[in-house]
N, C-alpha and C. Protein backbone atom coordinates (compact mmCIF):
# COMPACT_ATOMS: atom_id res chain seq x y z
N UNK A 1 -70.70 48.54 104.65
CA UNK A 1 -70.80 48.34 103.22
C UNK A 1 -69.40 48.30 102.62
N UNK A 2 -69.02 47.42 101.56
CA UNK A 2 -67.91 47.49 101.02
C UNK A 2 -67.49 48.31 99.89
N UNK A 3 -66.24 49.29 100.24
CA UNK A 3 -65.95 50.27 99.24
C UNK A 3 -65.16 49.76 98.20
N UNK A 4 -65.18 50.67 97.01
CA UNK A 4 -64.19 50.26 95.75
C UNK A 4 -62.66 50.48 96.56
N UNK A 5 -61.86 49.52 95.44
CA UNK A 5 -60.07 49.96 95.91
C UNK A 5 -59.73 49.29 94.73
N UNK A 6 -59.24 50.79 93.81
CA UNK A 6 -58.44 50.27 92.83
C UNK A 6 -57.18 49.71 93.12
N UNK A 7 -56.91 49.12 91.69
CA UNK A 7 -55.90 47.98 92.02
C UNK A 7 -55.15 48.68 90.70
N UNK A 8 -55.56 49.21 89.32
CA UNK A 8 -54.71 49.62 88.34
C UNK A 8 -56.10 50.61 87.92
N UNK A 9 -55.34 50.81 86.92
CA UNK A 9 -56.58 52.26 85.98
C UNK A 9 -57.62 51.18 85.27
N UNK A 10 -57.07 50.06 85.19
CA UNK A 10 -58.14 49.24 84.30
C UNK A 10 -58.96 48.08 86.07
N UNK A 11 -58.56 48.32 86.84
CA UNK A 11 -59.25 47.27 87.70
C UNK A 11 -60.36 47.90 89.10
N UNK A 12 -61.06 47.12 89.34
CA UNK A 12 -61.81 47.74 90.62
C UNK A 12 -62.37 46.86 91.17
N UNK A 13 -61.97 46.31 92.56
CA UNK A 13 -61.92 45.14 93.22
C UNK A 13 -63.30 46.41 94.33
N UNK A 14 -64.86 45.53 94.59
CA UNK A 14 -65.62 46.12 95.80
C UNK A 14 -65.72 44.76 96.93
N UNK A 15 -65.82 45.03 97.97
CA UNK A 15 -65.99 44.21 99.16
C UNK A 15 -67.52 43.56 99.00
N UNK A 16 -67.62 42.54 99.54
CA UNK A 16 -68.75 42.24 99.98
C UNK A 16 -69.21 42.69 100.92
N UNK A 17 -70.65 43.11 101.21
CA UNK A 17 -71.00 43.98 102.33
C UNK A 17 -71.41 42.69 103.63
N UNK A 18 -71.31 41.87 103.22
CA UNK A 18 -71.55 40.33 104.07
C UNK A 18 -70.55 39.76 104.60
N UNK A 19 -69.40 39.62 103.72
CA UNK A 19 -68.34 39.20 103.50
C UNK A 19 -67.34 39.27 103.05
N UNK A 20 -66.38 39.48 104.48
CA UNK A 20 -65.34 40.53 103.80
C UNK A 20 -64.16 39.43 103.12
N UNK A 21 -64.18 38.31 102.89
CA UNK A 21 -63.39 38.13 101.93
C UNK A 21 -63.90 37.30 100.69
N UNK A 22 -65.26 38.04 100.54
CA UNK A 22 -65.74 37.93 98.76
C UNK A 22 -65.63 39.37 98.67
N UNK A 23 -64.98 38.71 97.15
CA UNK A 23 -65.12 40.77 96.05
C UNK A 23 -65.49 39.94 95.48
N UNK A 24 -66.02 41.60 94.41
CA UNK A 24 -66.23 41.39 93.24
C UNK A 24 -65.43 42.46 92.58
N UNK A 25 -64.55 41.77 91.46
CA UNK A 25 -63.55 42.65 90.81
C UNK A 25 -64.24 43.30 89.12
N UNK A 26 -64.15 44.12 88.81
CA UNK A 26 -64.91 44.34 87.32
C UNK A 26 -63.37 44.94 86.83
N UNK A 27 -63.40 44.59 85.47
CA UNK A 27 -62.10 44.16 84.34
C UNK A 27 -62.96 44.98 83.24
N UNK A 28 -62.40 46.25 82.58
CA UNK A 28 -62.73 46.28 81.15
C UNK A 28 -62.36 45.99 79.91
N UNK A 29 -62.23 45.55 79.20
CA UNK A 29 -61.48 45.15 78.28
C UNK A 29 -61.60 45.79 77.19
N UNK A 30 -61.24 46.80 76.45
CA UNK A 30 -61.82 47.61 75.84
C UNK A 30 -61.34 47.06 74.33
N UNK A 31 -60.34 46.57 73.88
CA UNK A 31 -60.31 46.21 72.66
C UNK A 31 -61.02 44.67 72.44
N UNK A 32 -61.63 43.99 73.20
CA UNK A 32 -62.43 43.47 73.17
C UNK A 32 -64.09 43.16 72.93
N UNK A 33 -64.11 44.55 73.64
CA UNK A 33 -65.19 45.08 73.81
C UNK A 33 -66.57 44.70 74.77
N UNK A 34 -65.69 44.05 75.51
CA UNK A 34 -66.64 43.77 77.00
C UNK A 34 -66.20 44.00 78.18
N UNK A 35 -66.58 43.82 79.18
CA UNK A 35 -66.50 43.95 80.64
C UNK A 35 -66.86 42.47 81.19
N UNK A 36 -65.62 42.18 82.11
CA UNK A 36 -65.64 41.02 83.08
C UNK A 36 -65.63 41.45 84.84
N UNK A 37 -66.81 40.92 84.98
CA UNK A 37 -67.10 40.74 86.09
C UNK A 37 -67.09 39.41 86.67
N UNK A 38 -65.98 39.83 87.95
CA UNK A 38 -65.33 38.06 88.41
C UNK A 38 -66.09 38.29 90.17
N UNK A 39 -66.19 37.32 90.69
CA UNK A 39 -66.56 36.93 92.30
C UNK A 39 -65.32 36.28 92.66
N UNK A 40 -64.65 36.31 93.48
CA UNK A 40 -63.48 36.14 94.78
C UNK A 40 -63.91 35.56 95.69
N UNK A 41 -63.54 34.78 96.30
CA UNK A 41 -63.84 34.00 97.51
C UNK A 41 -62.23 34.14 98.06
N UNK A 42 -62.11 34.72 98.82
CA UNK A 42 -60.41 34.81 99.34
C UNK A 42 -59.45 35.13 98.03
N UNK A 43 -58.43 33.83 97.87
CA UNK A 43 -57.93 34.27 96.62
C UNK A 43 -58.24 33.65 95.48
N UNK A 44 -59.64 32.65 95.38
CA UNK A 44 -60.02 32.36 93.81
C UNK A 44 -61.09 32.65 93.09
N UNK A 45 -60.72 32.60 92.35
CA UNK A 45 -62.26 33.19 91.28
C UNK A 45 -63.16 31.88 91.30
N UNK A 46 -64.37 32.40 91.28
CA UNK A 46 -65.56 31.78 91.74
C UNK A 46 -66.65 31.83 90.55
N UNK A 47 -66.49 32.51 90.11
CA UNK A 47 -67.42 33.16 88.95
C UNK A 47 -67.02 34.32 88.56
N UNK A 48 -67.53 34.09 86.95
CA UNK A 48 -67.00 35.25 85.83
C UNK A 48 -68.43 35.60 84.92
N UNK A 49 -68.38 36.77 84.39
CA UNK A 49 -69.67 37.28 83.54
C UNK A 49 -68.66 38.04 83.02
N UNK A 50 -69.30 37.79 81.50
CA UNK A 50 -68.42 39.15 80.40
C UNK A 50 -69.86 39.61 79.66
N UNK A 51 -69.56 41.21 80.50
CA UNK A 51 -70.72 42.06 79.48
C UNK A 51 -70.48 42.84 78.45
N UNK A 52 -71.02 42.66 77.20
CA UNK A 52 -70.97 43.52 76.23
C UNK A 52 -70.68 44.88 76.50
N UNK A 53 -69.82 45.50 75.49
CA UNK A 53 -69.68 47.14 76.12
C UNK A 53 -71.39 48.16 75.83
N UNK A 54 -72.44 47.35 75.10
CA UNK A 54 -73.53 48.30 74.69
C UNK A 54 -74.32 47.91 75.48
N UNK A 55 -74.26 46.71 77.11
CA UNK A 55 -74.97 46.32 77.78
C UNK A 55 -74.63 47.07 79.19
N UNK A 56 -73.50 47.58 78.92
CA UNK A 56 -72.85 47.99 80.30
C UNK A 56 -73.76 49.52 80.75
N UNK A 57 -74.22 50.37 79.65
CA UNK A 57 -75.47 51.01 80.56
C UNK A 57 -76.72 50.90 80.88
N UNK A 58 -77.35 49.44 80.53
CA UNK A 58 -78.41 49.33 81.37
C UNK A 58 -78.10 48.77 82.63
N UNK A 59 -76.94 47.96 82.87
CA UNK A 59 -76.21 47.79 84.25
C UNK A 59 -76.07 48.77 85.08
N UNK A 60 -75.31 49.83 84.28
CA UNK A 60 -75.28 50.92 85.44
C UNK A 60 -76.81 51.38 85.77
N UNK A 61 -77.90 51.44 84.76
CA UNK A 61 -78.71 52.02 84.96
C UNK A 61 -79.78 51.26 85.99
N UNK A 62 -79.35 49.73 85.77
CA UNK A 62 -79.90 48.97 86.81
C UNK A 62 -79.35 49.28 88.38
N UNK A 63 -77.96 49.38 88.52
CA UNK A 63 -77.64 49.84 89.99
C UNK A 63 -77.97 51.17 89.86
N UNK A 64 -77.99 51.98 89.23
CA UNK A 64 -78.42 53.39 90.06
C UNK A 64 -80.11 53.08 90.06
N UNK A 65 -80.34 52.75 89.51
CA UNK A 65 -82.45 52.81 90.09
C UNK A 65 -82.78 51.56 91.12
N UNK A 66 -81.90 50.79 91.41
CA UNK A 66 -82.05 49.92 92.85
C UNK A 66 -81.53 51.09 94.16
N UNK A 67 -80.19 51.82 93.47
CA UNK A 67 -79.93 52.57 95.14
C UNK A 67 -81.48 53.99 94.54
N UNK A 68 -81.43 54.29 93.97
CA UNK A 68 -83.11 55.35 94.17
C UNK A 68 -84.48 54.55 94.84
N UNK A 69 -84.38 53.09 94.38
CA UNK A 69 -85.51 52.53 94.87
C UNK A 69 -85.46 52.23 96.01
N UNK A 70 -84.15 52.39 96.88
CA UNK A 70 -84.69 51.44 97.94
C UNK A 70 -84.34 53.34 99.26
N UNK A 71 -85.01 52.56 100.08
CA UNK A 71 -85.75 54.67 100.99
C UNK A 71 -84.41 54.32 101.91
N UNK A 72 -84.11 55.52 102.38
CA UNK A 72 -82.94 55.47 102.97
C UNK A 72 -82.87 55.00 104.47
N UNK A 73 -82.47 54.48 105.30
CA UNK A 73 -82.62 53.79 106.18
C UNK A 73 -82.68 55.33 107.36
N UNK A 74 -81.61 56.17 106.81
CA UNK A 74 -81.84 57.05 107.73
C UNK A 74 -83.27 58.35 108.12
N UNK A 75 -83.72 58.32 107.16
CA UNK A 75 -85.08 59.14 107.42
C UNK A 75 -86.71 58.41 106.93
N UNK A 76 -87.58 58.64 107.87
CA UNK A 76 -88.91 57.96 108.23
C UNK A 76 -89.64 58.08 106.53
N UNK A 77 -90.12 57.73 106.29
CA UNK A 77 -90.93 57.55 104.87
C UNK A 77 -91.95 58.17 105.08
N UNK A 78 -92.31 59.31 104.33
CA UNK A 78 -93.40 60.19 103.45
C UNK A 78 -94.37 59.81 102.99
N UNK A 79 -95.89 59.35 103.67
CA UNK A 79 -96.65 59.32 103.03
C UNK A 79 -96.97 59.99 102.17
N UNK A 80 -97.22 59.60 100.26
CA UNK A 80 -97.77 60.76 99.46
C UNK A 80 -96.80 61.33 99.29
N UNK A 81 -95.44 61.38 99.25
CA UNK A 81 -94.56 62.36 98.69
C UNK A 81 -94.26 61.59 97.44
N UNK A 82 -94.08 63.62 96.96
CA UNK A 82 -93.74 62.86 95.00
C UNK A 82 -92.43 61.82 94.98
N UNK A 83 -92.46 61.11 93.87
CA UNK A 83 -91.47 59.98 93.61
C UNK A 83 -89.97 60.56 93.81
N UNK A 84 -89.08 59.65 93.76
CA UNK A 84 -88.05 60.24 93.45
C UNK A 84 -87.62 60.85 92.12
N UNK A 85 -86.25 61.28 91.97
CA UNK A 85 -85.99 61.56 90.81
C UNK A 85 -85.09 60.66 89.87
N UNK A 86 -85.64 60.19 88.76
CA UNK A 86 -84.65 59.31 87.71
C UNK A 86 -83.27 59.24 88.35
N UNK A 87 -82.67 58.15 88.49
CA UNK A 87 -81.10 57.57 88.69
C UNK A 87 -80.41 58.72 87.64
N UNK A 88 -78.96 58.54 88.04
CA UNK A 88 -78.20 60.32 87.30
C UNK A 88 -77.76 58.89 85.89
N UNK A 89 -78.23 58.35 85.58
CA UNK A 89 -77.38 57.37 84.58
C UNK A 89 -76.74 57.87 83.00
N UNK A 90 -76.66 58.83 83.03
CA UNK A 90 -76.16 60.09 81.83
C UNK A 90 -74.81 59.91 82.18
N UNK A 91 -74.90 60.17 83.66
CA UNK A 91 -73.50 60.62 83.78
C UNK A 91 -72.63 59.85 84.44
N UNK A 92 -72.99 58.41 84.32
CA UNK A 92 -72.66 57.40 84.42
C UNK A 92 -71.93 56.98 83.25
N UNK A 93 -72.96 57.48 82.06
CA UNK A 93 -72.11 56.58 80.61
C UNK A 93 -71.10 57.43 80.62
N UNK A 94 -71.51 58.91 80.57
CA UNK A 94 -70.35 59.82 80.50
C UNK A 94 -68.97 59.25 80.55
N UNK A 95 -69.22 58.95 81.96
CA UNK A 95 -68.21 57.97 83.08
C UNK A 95 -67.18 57.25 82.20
N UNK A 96 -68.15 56.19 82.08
CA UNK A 96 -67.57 54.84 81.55
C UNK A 96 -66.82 55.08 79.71
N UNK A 97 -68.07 56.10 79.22
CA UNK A 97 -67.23 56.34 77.78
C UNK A 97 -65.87 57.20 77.60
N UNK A 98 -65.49 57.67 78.95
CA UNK A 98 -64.53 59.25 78.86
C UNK A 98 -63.39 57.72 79.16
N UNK A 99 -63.22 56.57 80.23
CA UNK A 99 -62.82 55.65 80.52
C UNK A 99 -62.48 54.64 79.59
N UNK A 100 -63.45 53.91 78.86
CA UNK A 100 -62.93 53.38 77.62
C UNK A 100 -62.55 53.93 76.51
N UNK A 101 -62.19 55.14 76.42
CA UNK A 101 -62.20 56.32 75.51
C UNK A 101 -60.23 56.36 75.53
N UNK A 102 -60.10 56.55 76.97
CA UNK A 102 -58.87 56.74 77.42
C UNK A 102 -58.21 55.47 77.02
N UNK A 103 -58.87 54.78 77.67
CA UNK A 103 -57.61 53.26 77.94
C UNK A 103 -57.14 52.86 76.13
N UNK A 104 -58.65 52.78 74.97
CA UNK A 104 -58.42 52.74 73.70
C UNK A 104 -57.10 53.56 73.49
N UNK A 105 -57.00 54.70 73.68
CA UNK A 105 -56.22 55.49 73.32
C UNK A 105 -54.59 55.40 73.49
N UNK A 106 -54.72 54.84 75.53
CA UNK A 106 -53.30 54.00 75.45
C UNK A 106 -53.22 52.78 74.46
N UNK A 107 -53.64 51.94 74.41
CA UNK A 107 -53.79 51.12 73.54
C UNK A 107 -52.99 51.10 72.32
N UNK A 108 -53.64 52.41 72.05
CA UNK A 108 -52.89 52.87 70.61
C UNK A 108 -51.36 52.77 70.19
């Protein structure tokens, strides 16, 4: 699987888990007030998405309830066991607001 590797306080380039020379780099832009998400193919951009900063936690909240939804490869599946528990996505925004919180601030 491909891990994050920052590149600056504002950048975060992840691997493709297929392909190791596609990333995907995510850009915040905070006096803007969106987030760019670019695709890499070696060294060119391939595709770009700019998300709103008030869209960026149902994103997170979309990747954390895909990794809860999907059963872990390493242990056998539970018939009848209770569900999992809600994605941590609180502390996700936490995350991201303590982050655009900061960078605004250099900004300043």
């Amino acid at each position: 699987m491909g891990a994050a590797r920052v590149i600056t306080e504002e950048r975060s380039w992840f691997a493709d888990a297929h392909r190791p020379d596609r990333t995907l780099r995510v850009s915040p832009h905070p006096t803007e007030g969106v987030v760019t998400l670019s695709v890499w193919d070696g060294h060119r951009c391939v595709a770009t998405h700019r998300i709103a900063r008030e869209s960026v936690p149902d994103l997170v909240g979309c990747l954390a309830g895909g990794l809860v939804a999907a059963p872990p490869t390493h242990l056998s599946v539970v018939r009848d066991a209770p569900p999992p528990p809600p994605p941590a996505v609180p502390g996700a925004v936490r995350w991201w607001r303590r982050l655009t919180t900061a960078t605004r601030l250099r900004l300043r």
